[in-house]
Protein backbone atom coordinates (compact mmCIF):
# COMPACT_ATOMS: atom_id res chain seq x y z
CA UNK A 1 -8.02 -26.35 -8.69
CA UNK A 2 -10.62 -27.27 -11.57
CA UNK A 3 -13.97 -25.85 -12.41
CA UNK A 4 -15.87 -28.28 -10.18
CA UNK A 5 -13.78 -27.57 -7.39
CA UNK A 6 -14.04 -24.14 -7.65
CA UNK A 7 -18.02 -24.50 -7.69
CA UNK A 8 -17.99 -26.42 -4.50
CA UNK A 9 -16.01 -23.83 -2.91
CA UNK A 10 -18.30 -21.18 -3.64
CA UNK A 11 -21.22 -23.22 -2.63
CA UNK A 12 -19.77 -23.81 1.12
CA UNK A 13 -18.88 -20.03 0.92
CA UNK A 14 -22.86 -19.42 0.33
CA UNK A 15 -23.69 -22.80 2.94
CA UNK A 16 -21.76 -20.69 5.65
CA UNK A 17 -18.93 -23.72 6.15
CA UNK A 18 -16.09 -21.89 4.92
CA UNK A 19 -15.84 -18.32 5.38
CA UNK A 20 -14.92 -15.58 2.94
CA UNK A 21 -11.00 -15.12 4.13
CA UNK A 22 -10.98 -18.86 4.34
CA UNK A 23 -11.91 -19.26 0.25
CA UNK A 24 -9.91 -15.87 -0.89
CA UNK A 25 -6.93 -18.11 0.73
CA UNK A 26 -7.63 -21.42 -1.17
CA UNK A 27 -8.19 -19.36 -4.44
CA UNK A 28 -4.30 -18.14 -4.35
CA UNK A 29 -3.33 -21.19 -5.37
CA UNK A 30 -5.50 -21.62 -8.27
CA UNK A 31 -5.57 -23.00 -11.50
CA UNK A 32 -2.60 -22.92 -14.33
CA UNK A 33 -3.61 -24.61 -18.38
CA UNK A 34 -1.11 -26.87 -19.65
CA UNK A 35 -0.72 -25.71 -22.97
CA UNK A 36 2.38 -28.80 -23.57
CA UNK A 37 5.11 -25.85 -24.49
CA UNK A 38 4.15 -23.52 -21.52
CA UNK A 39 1.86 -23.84 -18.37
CA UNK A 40 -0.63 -20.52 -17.97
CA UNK A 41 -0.77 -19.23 -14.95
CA UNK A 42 -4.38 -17.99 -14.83
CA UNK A 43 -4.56 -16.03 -11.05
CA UNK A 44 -1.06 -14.43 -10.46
CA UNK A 45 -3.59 -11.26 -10.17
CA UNK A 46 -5.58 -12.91 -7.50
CA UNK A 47 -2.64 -13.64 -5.72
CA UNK A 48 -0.51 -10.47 -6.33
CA UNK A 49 -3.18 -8.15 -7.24
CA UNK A 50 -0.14 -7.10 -10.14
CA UNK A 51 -0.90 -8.26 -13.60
CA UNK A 52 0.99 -11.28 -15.71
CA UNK A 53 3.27 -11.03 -17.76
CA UNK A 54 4.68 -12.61 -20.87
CA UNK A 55 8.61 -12.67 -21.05
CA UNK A 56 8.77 -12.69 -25.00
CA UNK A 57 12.79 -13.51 -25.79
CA UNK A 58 13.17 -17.15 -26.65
CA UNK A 59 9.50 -17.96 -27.71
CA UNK A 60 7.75 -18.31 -31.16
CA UNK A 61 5.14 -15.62 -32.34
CA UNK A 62 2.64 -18.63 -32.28
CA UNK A 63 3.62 -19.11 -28.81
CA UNK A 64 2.85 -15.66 -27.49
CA UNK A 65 0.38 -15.34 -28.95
CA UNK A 66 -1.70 -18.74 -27.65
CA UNK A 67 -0.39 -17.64 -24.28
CA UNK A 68 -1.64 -14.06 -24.28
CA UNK A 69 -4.93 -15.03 -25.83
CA UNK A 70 -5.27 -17.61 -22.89
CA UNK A 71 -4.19 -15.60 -19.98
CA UNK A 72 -6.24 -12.56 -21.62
CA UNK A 73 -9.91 -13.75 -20.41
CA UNK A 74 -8.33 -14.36 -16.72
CA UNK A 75 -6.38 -10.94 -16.56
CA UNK A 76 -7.41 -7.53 -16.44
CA UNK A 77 -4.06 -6.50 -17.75
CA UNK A 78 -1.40 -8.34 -19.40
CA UNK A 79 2.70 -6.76 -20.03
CA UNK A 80 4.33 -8.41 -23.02
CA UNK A 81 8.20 -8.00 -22.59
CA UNK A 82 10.94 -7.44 -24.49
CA UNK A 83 8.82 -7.69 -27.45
CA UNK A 84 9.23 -7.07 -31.70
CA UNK A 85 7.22 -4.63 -33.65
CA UNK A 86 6.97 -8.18 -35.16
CA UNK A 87 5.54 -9.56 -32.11
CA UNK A 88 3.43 -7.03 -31.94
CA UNK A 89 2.01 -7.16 -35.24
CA UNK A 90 0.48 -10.71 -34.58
CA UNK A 91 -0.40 -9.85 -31.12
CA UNK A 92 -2.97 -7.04 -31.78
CA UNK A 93 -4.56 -9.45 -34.30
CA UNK A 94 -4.88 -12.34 -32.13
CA UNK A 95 -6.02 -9.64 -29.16
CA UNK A 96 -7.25 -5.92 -30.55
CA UNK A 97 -6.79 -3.30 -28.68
CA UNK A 98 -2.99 -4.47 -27.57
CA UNK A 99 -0.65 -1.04 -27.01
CA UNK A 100 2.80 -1.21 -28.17
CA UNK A 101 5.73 1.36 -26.83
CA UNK A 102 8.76 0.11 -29.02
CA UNK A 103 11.38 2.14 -26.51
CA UNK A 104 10.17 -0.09 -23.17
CA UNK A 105 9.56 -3.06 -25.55
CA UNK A 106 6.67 -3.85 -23.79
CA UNK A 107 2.95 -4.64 -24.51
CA UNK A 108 -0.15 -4.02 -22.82
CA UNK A 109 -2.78 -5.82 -23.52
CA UNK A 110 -6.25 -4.84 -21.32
CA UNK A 111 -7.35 -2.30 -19.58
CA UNK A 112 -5.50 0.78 -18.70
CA UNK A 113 -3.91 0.65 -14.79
CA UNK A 114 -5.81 3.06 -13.02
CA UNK A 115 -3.31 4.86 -10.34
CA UNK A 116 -3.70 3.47 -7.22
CA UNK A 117 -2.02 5.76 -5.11
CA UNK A 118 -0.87 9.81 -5.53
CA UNK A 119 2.75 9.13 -4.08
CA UNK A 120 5.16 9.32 -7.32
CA UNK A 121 8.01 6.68 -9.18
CA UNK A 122 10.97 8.95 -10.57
CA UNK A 123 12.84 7.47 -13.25
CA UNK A 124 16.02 8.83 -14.35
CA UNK A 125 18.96 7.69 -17.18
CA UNK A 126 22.61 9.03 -16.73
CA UNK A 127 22.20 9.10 -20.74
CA UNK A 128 20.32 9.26 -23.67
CA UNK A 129 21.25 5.30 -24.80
CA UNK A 130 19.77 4.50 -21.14
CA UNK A 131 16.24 5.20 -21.75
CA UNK A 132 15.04 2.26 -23.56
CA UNK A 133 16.06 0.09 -20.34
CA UNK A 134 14.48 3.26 -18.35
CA UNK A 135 11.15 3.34 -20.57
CA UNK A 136 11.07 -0.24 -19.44
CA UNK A 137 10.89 0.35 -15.96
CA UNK A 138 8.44 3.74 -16.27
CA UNK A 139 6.03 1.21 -18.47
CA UNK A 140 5.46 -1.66 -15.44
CA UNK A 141 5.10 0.69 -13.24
CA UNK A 142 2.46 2.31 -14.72
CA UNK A 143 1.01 -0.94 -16.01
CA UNK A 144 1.06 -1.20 -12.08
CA UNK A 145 -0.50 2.10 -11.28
CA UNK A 146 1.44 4.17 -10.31
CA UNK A 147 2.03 7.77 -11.14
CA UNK A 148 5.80 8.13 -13.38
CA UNK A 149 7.87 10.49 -13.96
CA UNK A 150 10.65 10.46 -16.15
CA UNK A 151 13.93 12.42 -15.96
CA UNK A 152 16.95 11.60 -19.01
CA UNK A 153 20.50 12.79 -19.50
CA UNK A 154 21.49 13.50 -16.41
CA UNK A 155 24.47 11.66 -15.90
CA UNK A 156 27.50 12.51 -13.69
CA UNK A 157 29.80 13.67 -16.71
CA UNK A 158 27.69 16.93 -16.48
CA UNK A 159 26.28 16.64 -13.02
CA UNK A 160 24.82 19.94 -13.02
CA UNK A 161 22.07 18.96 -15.17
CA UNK A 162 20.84 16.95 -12.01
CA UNK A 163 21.13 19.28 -9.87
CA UNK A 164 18.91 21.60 -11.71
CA UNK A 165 16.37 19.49 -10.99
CA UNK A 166 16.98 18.44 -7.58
CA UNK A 167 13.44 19.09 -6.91
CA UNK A 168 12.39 16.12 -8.86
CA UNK A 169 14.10 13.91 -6.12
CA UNK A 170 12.93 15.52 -3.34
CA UNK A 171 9.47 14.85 -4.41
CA UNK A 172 9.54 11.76 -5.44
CA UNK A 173 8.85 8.47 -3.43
CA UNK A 174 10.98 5.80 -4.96
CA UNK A 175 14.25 6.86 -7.62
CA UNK A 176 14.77 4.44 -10.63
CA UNK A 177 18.26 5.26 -11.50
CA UNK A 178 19.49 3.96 -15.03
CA UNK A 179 23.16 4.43 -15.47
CA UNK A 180 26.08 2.31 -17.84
CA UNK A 181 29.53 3.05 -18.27
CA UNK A 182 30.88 3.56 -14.39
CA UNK A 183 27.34 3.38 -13.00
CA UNK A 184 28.11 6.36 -11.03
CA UNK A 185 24.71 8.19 -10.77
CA UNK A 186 22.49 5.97 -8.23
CA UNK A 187 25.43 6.53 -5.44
CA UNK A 188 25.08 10.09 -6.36
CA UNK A 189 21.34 10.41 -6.04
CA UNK A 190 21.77 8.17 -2.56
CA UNK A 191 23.61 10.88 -1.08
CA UNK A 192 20.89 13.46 -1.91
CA UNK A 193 18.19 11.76 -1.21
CA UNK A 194 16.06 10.18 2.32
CA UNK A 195 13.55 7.45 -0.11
CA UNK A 196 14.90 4.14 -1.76
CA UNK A 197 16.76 4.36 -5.05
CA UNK A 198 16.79 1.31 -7.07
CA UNK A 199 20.50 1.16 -9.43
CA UNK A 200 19.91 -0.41 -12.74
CA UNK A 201 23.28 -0.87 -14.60
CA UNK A 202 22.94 -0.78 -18.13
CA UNK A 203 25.19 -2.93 -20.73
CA UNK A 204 25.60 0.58 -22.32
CA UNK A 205 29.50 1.80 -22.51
CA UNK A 206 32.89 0.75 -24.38
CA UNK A 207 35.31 -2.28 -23.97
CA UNK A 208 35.95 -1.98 -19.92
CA UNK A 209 31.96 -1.73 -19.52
CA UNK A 210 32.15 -5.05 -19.61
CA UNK A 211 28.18 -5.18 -20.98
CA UNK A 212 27.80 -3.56 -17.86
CA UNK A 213 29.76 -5.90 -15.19
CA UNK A 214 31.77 -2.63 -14.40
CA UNK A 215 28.14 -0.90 -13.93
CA UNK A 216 26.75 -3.33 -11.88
CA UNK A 217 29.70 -3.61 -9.43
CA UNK A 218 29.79 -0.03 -8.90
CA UNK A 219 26.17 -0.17 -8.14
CA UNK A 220 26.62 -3.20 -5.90
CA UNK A 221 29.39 -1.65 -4.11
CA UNK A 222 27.71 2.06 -3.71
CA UNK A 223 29.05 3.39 -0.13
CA UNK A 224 25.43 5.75 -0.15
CA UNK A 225 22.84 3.93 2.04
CA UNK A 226 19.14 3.33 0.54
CA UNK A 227 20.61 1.91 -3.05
CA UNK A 228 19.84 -1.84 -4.32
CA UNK A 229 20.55 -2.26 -7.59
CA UNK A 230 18.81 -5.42 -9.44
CA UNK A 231 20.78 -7.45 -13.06
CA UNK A 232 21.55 -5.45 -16.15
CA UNK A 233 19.25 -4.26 -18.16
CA UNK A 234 16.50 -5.37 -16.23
CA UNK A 235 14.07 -1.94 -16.38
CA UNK A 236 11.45 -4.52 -15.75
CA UNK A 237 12.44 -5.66 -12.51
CA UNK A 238 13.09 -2.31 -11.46
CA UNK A 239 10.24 -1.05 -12.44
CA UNK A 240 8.18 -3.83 -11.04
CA UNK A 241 9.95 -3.44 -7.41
CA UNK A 242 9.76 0.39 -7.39
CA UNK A 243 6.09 -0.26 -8.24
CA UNK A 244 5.80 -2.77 -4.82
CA UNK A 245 7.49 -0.13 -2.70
CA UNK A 246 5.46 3.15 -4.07
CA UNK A 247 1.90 0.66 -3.56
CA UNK A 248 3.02 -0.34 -0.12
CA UNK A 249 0.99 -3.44 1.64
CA UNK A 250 -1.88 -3.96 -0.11
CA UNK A 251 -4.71 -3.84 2.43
């Protein structure tokens, strides 16, 4: 939908021949730019109410940074993923005022997510070479707003260690649970806990990891009810989903 569409819209929204639900509905399918290598998506907001975001791997620093200056004066907030303190370099040129964290690999670009709601994302690693995949789920869903908190090295080869801070479970609305090797840890917390638990295998581990296949089938296979695990390595999309569920139904 173009510019002049848009204005005739709004115009039978302030006639009275198309309502207010009526035009919010016709405005989710808005507008995208052809930029030839990439096509913009300029209202994933308005339709999500979550903010874009710019999968970095595979593209040119020219690239992201056209498409991030674009989607910038549509957005409120922007995530860059899987980004390169080179990446970022050329990104807080093109937009100042662009925040970096080099363990998530993400950038945010725009305002600061407000929380939106009090209830509370717990993200926890089995290890210490977890957390980067971890920091990338804590990151979206705080970009998201929602309150994080973050809880590393508490794998099952010393299981203890979680169990000292079982109270960090119980009081937590959704469990990110960031484990390679055997993947053991989000069937462990399942058992524990009465709130969804979201398994994200890491590619962490030696030889019969697999680069995390064996993580990912233990998660897939966990006998403890209330685990889904998502692909390896993906913090983002577990961060993203635990960020859905801890919202709830927008209203």
């Amino acid at each position: 939908m173009d510019r002049d569409k848009i204005r005739d819209l709004l115009e039978k929204v302030r006639g009275g021949s198309v309502d207010v639900t009526e035009a919010m509905n016709a405005l989710r399918i808005l507008p995208f730019e052809d930029l030839g290598f990439a096509r913009t998506d300029s209202h994933r907001a308005l339709r999500t109410g979550y903010p874009e975001v710019v999968y970095c791997m595979g593209k040119t620093i020219a690239q992201i940074c056209t498409i991030v200056e674009r989607l910038s004066s549509a957005h409120k907030t922007i995530i860059a993923s899987r980004a390169t303190d080179e990446v970022y370099e050329a990104v807080k040129k093109a937009v100042p005022g662009a925040v970096y964290n080099r363990d998530a690999r993400l950038i945010i670009i725009g305002e600061k997510a407000k929380p939106a709601t009090d209830k509370r994302i717990l993200v926890i690693t089995a290890g210490t070479s977890d957390i980067p995949v971890a920091e990338e789920a804590a990151v979206t869903a705080e970009a998201m707003g929602n309150p994080v908190d973050r809880l590393f090295d508490v794998g099952v080869a010393g299981i203890h260690r979680l169990f000292e801070n079982a109270s960090s479970l119980f009081s937590a609305n959704v469990i990110v649970a960031v484990a390679g090797m055997d993947g053991a840890l989000p069937s462990v917390i399942g058992g524990l806990v009465d709130r969804p638990v979201i398994a994200v295998p890491t590619s962490v581990g030696y030889g019969a990891s697999f680069g995390g296949i064996a993580a990912l089938l233990t998660m897939l296979n966990s006998c403890a009810p209330g685990v889904a695990a998502v692909n390896i390595d993906n913090g983002f999309g577990a961060g993203y989903m635990a960020g859905l569920i801890n919202r709830g139904t927008p209203a």
